[in-house]
Protein backbone atom coordinates (compact mmCIF):
# COMPACT_ATOMS: atom_id res chain seq x y z
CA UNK A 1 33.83 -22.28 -22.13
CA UNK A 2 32.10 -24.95 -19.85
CA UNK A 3 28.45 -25.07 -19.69
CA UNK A 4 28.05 -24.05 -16.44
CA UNK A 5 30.12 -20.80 -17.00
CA UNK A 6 28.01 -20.64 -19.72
CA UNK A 7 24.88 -20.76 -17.72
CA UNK A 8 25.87 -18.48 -15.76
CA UNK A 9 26.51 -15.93 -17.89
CA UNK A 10 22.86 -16.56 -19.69
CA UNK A 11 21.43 -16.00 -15.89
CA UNK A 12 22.96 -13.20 -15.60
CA UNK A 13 21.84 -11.33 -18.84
CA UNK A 14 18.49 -12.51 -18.29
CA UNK A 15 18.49 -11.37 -14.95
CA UNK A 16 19.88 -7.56 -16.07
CA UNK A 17 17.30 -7.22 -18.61
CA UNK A 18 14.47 -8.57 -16.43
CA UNK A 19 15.87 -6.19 -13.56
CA UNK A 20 15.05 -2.54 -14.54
CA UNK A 21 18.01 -0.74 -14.39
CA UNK A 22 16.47 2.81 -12.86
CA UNK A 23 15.53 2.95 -9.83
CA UNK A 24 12.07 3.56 -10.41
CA UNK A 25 10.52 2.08 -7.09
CA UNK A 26 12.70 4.52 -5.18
CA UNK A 27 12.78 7.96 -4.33
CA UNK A 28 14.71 10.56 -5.97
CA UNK A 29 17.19 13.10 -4.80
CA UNK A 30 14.97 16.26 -5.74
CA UNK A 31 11.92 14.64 -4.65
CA UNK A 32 13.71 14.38 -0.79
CA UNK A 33 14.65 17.61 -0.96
CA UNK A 34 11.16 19.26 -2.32
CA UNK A 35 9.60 17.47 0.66
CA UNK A 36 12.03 18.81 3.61
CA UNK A 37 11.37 21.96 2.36
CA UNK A 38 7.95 21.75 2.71
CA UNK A 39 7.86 20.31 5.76
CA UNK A 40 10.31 23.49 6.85
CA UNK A 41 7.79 25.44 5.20
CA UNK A 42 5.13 23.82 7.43
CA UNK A 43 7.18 24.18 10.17
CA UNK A 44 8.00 27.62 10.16
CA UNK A 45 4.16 28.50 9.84
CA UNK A 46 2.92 26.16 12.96
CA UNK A 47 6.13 28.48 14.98
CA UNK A 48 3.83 31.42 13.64
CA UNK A 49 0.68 29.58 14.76
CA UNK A 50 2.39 28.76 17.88
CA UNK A 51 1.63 25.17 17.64
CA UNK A 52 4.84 23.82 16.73
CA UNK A 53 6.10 20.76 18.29
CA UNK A 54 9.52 19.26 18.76
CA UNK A 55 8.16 15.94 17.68
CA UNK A 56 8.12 17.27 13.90
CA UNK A 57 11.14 19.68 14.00
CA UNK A 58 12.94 16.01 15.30
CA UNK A 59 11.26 14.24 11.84
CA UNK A 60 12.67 17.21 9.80
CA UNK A 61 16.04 16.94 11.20
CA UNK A 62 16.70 13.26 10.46
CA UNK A 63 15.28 13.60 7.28
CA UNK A 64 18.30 16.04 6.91
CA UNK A 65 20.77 14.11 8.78
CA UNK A 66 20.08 10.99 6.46
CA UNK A 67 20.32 12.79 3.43
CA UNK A 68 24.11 12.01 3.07
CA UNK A 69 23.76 8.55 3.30
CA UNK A 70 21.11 8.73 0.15
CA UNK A 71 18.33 7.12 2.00
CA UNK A 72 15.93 9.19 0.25
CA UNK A 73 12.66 7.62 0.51
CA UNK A 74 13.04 7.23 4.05
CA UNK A 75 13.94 11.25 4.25
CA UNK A 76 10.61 11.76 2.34
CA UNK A 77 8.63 9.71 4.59
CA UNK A 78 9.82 11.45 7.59
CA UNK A 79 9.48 14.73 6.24
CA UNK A 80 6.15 14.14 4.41
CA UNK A 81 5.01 13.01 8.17
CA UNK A 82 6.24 16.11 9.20
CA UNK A 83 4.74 18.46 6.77
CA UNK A 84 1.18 16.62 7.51
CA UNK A 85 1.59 16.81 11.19
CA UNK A 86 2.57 20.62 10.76
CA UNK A 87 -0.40 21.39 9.00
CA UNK A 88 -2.58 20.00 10.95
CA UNK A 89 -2.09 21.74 14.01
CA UNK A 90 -2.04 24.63 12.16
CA UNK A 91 -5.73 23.98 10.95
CA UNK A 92 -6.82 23.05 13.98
CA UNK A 93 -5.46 26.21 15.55
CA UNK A 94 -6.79 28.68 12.86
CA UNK A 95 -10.36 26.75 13.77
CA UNK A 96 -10.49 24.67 10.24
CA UNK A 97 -12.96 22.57 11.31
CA UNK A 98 -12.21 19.09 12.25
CA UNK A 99 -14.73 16.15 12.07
CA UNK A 100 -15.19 15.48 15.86
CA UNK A 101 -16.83 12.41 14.90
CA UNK A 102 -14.39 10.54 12.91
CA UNK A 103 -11.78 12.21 15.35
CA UNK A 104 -13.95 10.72 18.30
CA UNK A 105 -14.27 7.06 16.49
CA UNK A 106 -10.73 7.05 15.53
CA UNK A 107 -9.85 7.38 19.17
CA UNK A 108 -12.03 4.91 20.44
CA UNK A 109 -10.77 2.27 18.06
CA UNK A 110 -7.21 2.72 19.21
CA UNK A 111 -8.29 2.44 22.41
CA UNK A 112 -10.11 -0.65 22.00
CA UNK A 113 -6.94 -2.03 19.79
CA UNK A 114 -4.97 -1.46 23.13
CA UNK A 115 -7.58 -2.86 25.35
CA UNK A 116 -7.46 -5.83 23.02
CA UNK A 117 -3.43 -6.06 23.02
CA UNK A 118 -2.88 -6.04 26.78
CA UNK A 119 -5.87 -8.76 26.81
CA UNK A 120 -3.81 -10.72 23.91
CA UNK A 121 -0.37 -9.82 26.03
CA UNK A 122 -2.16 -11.39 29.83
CA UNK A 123 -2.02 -14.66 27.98
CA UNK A 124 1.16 -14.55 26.26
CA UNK A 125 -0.85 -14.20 22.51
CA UNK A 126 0.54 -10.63 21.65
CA UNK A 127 1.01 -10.96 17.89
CA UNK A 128 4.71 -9.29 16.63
CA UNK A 129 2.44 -6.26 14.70
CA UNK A 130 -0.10 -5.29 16.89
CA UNK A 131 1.49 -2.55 18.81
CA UNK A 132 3.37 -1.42 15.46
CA UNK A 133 -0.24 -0.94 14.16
CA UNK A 134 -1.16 0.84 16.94
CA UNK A 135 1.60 3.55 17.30
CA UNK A 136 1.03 4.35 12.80
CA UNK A 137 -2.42 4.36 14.29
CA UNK A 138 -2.11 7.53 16.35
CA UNK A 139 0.19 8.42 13.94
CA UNK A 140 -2.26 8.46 11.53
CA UNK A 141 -4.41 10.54 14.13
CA UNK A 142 -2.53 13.03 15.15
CA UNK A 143 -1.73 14.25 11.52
CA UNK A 144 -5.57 14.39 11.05
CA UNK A 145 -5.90 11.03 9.23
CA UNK A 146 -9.04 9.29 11.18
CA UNK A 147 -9.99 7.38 8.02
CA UNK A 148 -6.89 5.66 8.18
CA UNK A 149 -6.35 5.66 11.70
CA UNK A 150 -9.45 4.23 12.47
CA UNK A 151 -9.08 1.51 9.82
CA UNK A 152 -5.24 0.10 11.09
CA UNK A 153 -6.82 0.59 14.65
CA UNK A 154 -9.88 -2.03 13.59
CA UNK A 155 -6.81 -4.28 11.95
CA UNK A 156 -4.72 -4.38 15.54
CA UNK A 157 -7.88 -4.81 17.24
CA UNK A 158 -8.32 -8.03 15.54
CA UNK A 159 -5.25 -8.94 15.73
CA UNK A 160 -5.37 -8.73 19.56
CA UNK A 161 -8.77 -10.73 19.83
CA UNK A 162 -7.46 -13.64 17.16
CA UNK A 163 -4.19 -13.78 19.50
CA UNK A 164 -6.10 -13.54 22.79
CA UNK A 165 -8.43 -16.43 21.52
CA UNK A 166 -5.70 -18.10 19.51
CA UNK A 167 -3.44 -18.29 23.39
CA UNK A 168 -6.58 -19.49 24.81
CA UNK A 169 -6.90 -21.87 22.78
CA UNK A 170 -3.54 -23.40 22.93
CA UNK A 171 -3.10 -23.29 27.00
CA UNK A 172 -3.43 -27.27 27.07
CA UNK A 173 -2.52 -28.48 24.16
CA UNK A 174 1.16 -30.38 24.06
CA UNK A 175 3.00 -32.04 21.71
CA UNK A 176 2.36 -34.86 20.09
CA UNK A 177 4.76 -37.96 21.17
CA UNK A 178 6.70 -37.63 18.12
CA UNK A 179 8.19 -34.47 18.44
CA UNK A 180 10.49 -34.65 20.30
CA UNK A 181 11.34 -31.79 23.76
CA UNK A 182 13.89 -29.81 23.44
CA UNK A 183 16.81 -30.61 25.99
């Protein structure tokens, strides 16, 4: 047996016992299917309410349709978004009082996150995120999560005035003789 063959075999082992071999950081079967049927369960009572939406019964339906192909965590995302979204009509519809004020703020930070990004976006300075941050955002919002709608709204915000400034910046600037121009 060479050495390398050897080496590679010692990699390997290392590498399995390093490497847990559950799946631990993933989501499991049951735990997919406990959270589509809570989001159905959700579902079913904002049709009651008569504040379902399309939007969620959508979520809950891929998060079926991708069952097959075991992409579990992403079926629990989509129907844990679901299930939140669901409820939270349903709250605000029953009159569960919702905190206008962190509602209200949340709001006006996405808007100035937007108001930032098309500033960012006039000058070519968009960063790749920004617009991601703002759609999870009102995400975030419309399922009744201001804290954290607010808080990724403040993060694309800066992100639009650091590109805006960053683009500004830049405008003049060329490159130095060494570097050569692309042809």
């Amino acid at each position: 047996m060479s050495i390398r063959s050897m080496s590679k075999s010692m990699l390997i082992a290392c590498l399995l016992t390093a490497i847990p071999a559950t799946s631990a950081w993933a989501t499991h079967r049951s735990e997919a299917e406990q959270a589509i049927e809570e989001a159905k369960a959700a579902h079913a009572l904002a049709k009651t309410a008569g504040v379902a939406s399309a939007e969620t019964a959508k979520m809950i339906e891929n998060a079926e349709a991708i069952m097959p192909d075991r992409q579990f965590t992403k079926a629990f995302e989509l129907a844990t978004k679901a299930m939140k979204q669901d409820t939270f009509a349903v709250e605000q519809a029953q009159g569960a009082t919702v905190d206008k004020g962190a509602e209200k703020t949340a709001n006006e930070a996405i808007a100035a996150a937007e108001a930032a990004r098309k500033k960012a976006a006039s000058v070519n300075g968009e960063w790749r995120d920004t617009s991601k941050l703002i759609g999870e955002a009102q995400a975030l919002a419309n399922s009744g999560d201001f804290a954290g709608a607010t808080a990724l709204a403040r993060k694309a915000q800066r992100q639009g005035e650091m590109g805006y400034e960053l683009a500004i910046r830049e405008k003049g600037a060329s490159f130095p003789s060494y570097v050569k121009k692309p042809q």
